[in-house]
C-alpha atoms as a PDB file:
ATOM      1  CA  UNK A   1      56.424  35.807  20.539  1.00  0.00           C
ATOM      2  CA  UNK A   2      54.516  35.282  23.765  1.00  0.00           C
ATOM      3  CA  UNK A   3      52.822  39.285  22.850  1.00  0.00           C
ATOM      4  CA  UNK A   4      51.409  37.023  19.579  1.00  0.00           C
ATOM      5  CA  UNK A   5      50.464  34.904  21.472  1.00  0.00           C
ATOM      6  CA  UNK A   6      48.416  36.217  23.860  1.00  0.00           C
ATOM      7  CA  UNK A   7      46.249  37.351  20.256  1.00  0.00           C
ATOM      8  CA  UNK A   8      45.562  33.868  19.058  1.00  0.00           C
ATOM      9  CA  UNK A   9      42.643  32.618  20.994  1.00  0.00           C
ATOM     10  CA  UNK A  10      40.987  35.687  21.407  1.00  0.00           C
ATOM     11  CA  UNK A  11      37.448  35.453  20.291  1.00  0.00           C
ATOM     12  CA  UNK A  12      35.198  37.444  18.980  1.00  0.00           C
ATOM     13  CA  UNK A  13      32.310  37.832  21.616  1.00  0.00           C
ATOM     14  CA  UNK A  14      34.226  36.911  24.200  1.00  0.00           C
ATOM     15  CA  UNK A  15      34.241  39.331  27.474  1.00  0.00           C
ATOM     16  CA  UNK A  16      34.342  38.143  31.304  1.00  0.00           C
ATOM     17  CA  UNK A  17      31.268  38.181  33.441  1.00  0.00           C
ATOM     18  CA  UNK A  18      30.629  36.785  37.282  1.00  0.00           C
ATOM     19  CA  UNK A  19      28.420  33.686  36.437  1.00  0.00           C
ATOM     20  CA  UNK A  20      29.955  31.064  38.956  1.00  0.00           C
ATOM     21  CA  UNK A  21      28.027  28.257  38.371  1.00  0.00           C
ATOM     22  CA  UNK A  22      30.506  26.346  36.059  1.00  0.00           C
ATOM     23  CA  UNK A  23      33.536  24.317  35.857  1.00  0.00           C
ATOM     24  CA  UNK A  24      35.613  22.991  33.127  1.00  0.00           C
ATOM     25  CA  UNK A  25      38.018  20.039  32.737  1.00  0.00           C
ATOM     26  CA  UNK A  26      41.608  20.185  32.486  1.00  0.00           C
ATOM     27  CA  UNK A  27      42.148  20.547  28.649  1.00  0.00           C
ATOM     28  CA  UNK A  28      43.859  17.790  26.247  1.00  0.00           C
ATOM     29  CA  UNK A  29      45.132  17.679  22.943  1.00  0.00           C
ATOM     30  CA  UNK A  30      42.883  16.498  20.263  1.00  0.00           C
ATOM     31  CA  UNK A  31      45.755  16.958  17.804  1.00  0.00           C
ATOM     32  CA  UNK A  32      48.943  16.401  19.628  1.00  0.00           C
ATOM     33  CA  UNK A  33      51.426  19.361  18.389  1.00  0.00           C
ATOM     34  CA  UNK A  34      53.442  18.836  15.504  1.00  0.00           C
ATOM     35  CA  UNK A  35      56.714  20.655  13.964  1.00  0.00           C
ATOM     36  CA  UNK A  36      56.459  19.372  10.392  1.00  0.00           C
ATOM     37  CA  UNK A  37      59.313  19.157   7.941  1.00  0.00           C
ATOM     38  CA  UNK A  38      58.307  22.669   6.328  1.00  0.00           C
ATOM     39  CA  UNK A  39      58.531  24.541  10.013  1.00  0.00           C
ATOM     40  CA  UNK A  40      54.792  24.648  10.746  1.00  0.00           C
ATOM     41  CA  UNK A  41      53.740  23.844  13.912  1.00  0.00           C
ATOM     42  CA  UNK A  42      49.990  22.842  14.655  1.00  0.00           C
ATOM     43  CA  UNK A  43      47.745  21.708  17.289  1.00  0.00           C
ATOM     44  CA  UNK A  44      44.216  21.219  18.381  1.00  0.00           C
ATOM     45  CA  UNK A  45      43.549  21.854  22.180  1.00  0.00           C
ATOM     46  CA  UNK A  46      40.025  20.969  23.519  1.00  0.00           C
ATOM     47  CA  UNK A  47      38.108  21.465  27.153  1.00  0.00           C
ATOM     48  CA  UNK A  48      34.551  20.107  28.085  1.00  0.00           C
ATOM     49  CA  UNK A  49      32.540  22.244  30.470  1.00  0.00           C
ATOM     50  CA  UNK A  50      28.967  22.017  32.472  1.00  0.00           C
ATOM     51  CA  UNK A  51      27.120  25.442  32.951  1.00  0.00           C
ATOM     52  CA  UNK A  52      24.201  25.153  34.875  1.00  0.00           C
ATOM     53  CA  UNK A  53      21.961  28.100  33.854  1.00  0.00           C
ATOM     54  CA  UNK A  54      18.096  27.882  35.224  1.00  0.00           C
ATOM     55  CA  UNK A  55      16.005  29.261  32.635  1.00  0.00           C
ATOM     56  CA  UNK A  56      18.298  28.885  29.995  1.00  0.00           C
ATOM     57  CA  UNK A  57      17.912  28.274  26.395  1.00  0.00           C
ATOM     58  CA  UNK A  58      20.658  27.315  23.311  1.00  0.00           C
ATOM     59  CA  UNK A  59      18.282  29.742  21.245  1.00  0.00           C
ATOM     60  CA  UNK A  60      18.811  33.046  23.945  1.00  0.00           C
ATOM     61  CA  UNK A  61      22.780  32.596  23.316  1.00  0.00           C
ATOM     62  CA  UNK A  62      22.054  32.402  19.285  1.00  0.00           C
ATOM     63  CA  UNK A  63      20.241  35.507  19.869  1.00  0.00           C
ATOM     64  CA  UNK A  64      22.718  37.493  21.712  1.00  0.00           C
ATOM     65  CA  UNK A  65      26.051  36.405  19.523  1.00  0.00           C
ATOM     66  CA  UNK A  66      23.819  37.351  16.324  1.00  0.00           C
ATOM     67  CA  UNK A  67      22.908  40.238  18.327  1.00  0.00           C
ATOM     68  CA  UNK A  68      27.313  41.305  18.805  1.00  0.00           C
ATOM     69  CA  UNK A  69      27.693  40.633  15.312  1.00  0.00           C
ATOM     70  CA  UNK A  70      29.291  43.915  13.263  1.00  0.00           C
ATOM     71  CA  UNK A  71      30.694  45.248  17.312  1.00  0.00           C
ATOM     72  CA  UNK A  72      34.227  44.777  17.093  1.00  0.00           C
ATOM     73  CA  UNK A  73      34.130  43.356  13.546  1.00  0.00           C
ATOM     74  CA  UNK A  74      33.408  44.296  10.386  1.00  0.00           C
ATOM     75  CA  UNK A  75      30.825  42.247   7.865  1.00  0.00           C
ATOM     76  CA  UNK A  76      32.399  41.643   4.654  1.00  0.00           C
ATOM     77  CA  UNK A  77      29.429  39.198   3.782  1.00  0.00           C
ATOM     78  CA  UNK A  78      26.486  37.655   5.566  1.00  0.00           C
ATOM     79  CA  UNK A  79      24.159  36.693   7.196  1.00  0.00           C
ATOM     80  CA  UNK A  80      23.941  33.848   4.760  1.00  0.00           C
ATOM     81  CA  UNK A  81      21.101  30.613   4.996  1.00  0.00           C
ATOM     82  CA  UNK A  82      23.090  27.478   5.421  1.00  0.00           C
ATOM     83  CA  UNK A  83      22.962  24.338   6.918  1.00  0.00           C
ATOM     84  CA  UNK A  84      26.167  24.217   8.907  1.00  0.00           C
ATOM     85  CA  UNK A  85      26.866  20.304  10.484  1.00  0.00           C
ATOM     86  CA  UNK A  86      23.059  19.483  10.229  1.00  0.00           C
ATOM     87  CA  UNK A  87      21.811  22.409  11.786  1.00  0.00           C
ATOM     88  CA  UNK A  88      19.845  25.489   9.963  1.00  0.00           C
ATOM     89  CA  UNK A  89      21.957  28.562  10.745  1.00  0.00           C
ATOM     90  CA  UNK A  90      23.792  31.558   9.105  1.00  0.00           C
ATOM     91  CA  UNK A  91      27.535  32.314   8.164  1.00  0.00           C
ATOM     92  CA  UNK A  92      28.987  35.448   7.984  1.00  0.00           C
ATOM     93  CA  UNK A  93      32.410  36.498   6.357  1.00  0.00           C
ATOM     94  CA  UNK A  94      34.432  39.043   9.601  1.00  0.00           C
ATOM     95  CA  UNK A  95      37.275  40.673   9.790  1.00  0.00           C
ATOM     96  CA  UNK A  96      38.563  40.911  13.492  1.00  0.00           C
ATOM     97  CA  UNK A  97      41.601  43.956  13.828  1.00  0.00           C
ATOM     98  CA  UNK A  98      43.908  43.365  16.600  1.00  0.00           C
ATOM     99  CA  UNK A  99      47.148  45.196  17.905  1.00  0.00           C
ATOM    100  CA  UNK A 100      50.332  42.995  18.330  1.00  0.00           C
ATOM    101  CA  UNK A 101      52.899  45.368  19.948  1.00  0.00           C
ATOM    102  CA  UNK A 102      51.584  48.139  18.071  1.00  0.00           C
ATOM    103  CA  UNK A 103      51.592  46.228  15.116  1.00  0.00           C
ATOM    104  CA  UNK A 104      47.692  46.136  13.063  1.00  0.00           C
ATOM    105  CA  UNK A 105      46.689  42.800  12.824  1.00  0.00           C
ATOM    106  CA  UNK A 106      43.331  41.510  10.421  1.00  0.00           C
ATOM    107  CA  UNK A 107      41.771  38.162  10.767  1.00  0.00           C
ATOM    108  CA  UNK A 108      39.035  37.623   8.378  1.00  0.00           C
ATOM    109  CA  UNK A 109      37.301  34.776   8.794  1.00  0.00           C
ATOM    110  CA  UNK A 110      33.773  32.880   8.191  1.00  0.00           C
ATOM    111  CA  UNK A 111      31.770  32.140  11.274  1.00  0.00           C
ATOM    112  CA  UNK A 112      29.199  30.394  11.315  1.00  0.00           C
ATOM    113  CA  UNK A 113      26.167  30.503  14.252  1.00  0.00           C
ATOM    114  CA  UNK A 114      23.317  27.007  14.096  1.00  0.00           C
ATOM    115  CA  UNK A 115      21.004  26.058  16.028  1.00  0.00           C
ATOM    116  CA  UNK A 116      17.798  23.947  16.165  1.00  0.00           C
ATOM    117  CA  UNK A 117      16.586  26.234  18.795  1.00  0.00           C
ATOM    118  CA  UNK A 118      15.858  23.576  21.339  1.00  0.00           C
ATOM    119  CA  UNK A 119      19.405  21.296  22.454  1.00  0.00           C
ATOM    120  CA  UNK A 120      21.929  22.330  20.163  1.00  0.00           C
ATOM    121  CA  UNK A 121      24.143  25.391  19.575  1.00  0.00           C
ATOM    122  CA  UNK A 122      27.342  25.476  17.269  1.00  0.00           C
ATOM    123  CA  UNK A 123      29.833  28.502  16.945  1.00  0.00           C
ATOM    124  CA  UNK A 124      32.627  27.881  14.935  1.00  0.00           C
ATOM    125  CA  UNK A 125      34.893  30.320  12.999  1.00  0.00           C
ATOM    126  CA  UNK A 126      37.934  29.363  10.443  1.00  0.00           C
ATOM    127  CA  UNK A 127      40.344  32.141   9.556  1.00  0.00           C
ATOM    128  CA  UNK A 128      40.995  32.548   5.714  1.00  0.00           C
ATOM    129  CA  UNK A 129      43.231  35.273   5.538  1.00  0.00           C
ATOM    130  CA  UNK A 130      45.293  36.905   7.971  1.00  0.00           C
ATOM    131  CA  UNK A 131      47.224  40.173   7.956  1.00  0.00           C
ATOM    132  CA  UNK A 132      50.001  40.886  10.182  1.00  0.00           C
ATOM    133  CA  UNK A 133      53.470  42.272  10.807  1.00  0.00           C
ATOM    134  CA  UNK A 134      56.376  41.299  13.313  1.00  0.00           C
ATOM    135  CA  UNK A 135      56.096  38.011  15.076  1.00  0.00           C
ATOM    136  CA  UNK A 136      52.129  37.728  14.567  1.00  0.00           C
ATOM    137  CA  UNK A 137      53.184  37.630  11.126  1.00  0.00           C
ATOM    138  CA  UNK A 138      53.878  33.840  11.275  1.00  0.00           C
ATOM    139  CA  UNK A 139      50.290  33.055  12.168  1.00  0.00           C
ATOM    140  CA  UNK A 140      49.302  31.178   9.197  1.00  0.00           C
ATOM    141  CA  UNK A 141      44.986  29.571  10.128  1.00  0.00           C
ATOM    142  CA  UNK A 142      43.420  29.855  13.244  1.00  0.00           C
ATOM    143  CA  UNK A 143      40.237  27.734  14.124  1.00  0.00           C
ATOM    144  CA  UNK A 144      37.574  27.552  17.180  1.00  0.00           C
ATOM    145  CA  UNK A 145      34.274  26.032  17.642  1.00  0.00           C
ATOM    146  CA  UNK A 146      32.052  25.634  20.255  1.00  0.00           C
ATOM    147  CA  UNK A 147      29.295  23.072  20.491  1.00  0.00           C
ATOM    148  CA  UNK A 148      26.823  23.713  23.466  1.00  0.00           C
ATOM    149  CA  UNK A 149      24.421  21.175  24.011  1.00  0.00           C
ATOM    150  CA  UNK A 150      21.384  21.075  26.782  1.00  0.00           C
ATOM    151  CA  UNK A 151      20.959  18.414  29.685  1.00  0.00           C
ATOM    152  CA  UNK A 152      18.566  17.465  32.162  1.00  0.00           C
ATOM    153  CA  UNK A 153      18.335  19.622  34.875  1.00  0.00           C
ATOM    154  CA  UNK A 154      19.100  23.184  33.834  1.00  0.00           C
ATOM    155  CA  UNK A 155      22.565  21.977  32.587  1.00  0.00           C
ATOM    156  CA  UNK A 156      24.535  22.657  29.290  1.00  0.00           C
ATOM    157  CA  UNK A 157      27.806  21.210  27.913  1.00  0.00           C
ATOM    158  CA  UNK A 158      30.424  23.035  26.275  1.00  0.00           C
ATOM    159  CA  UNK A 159      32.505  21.204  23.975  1.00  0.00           C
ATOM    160  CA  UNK A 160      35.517  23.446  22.640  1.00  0.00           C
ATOM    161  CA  UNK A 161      37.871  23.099  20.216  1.00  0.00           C
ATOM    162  CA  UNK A 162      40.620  25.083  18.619  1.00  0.00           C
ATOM    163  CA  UNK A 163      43.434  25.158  16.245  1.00  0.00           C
ATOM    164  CA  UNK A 164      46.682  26.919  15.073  1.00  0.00           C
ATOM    165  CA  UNK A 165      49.049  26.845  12.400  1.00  0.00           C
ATOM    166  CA  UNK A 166      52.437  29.120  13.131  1.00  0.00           C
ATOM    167  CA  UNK A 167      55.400  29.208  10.834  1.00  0.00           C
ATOM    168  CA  UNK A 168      58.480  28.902  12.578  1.00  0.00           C
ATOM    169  CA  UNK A 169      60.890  31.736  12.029  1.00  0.00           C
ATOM    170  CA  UNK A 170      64.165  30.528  10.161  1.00  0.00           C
ATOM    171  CA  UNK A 171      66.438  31.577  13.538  1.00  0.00           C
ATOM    172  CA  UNK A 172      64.383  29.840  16.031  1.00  0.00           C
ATOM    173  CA  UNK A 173      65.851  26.230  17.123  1.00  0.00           C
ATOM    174  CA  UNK A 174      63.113  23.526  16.691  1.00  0.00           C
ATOM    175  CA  UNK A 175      62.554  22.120  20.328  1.00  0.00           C
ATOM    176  CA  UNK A 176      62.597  25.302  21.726  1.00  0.00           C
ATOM    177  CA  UNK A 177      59.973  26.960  19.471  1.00  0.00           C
ATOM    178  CA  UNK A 178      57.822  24.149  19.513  1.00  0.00           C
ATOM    179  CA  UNK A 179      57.963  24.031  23.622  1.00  0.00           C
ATOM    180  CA  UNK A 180      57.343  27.265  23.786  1.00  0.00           C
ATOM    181  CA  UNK A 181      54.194  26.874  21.572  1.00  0.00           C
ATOM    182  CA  UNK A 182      52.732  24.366  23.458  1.00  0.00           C
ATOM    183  CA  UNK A 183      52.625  26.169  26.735  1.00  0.00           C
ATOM    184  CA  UNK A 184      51.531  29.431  24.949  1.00  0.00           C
ATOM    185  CA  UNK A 185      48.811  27.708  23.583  1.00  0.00           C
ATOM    186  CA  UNK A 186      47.697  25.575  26.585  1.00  0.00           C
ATOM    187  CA  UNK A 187      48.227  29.205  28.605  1.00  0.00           C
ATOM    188  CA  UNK A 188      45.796  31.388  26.148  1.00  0.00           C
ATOM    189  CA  UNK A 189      43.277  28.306  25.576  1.00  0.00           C
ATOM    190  CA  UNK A 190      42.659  28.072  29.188  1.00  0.00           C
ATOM    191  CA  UNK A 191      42.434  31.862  29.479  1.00  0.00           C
ATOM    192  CA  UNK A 192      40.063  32.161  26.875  1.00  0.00           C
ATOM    193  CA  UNK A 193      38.004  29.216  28.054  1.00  0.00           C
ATOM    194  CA  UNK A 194      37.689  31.125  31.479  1.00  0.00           C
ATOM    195  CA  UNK A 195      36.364  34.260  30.085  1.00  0.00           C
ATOM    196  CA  UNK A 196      34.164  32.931  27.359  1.00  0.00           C
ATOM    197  CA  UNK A 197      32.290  29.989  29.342  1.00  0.00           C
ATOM    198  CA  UNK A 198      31.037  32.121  31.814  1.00  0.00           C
ATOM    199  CA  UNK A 199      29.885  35.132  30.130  1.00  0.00           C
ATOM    200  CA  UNK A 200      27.777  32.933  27.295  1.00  0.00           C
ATOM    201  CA  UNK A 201      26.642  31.249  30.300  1.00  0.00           C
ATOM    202  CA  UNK A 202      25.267  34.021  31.133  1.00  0.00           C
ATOM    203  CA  UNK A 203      23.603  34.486  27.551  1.00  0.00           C
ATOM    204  CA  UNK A 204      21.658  31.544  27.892  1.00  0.00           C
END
């Protein structure tokens, strides 16, 4: 399970560069993790960060994730107008392929990139259909989104946010599966946090 694991967070322009000028909180829940009734387990993990970036602009990071589009994922549909959470940007329909153990694993997803090209940056992707053998197989939706947003003094927040759903497998006790969930999750979050945050840090 932990193999799976270590797929779920994995973005899709994420890759780790030497910017040290950042820090992040701790992480917290914004969903606390649930078990429900039908065996699904779900959570929402979030983590607030500062880059400071002199120089830097919400519309050079736009440019550059546009830029990775189609590298490492294929365009099923886009770039399509929209106006995603009050901001004019584009969505685009991906499909991410992944190895579990071997195993071929497809996320498609739509993403969506927005901007107003001065304070405010949005990434967010939500899975629609997923693809997958052995224990990555249980990976039902799988959300992120990233809100960056620029202060005074060369500074810019990161406000991140993601979300799984994973069926439990019928021999797995409860506690056990839902324990180990939560500290998979927590683990791969703050993993992915630490590689993203300071290579789009970078970007900006």
């Amino acid at each position: 399970m932990d193999a799976f694991i270590s797929l779920l967070l994995v973005g899709l322009f994420s890759t780790g560069s030497g910017l040290s000028s950042w820090s992040c909180d701790t992480g917290k829940w914004l969903s606390q993790p649930e078990l429900d009734e039908d065996g699904i387990f779900t959570a929402v993990r979030g983590s607030e960060c500062i880059v400071t970036s002199p120089g830097g602009k919400v519309l050079n990071l736009d440019r550059y994730l546009l830029s990775r589009v189609g590298h490492g994922t294929t365009v099923n549909e886009g770039p399509i107008d929209e106006i995603y959470e009050g901001l004019p940007g584009v969505r685009y329909d991906l499909s991410m392929r992944l190895e579990n153990d071997g195993n071929p694993m497809v996320i498609r997803s739509d993403v969506h990139f927005a901007t107003d090209q001065k304070e405010r940056f949005i990434y967010a992707s939500q899975s629609k259909d997923i693809e997958a053998s052995g224990t990555a197989g249980y990976l039902q939706k799988i959300t992120e989104k990233v809100l960056v947003v620029a202060l005074p003094e060369n500074r810019f927040q990161f406000s991140l946010a993601s979300s799984i759903d994973v069926a439990k497998p019928w021999y797995a006790p409860s506690g056990t599966f839902k324990t180990q969930m939560e500290k998979a999750f927590i683990k791969n979050f703050n993993s992915e946090r630490d590689e993203r945050i300071p290579h789009w840090g970078e970007k900006l």
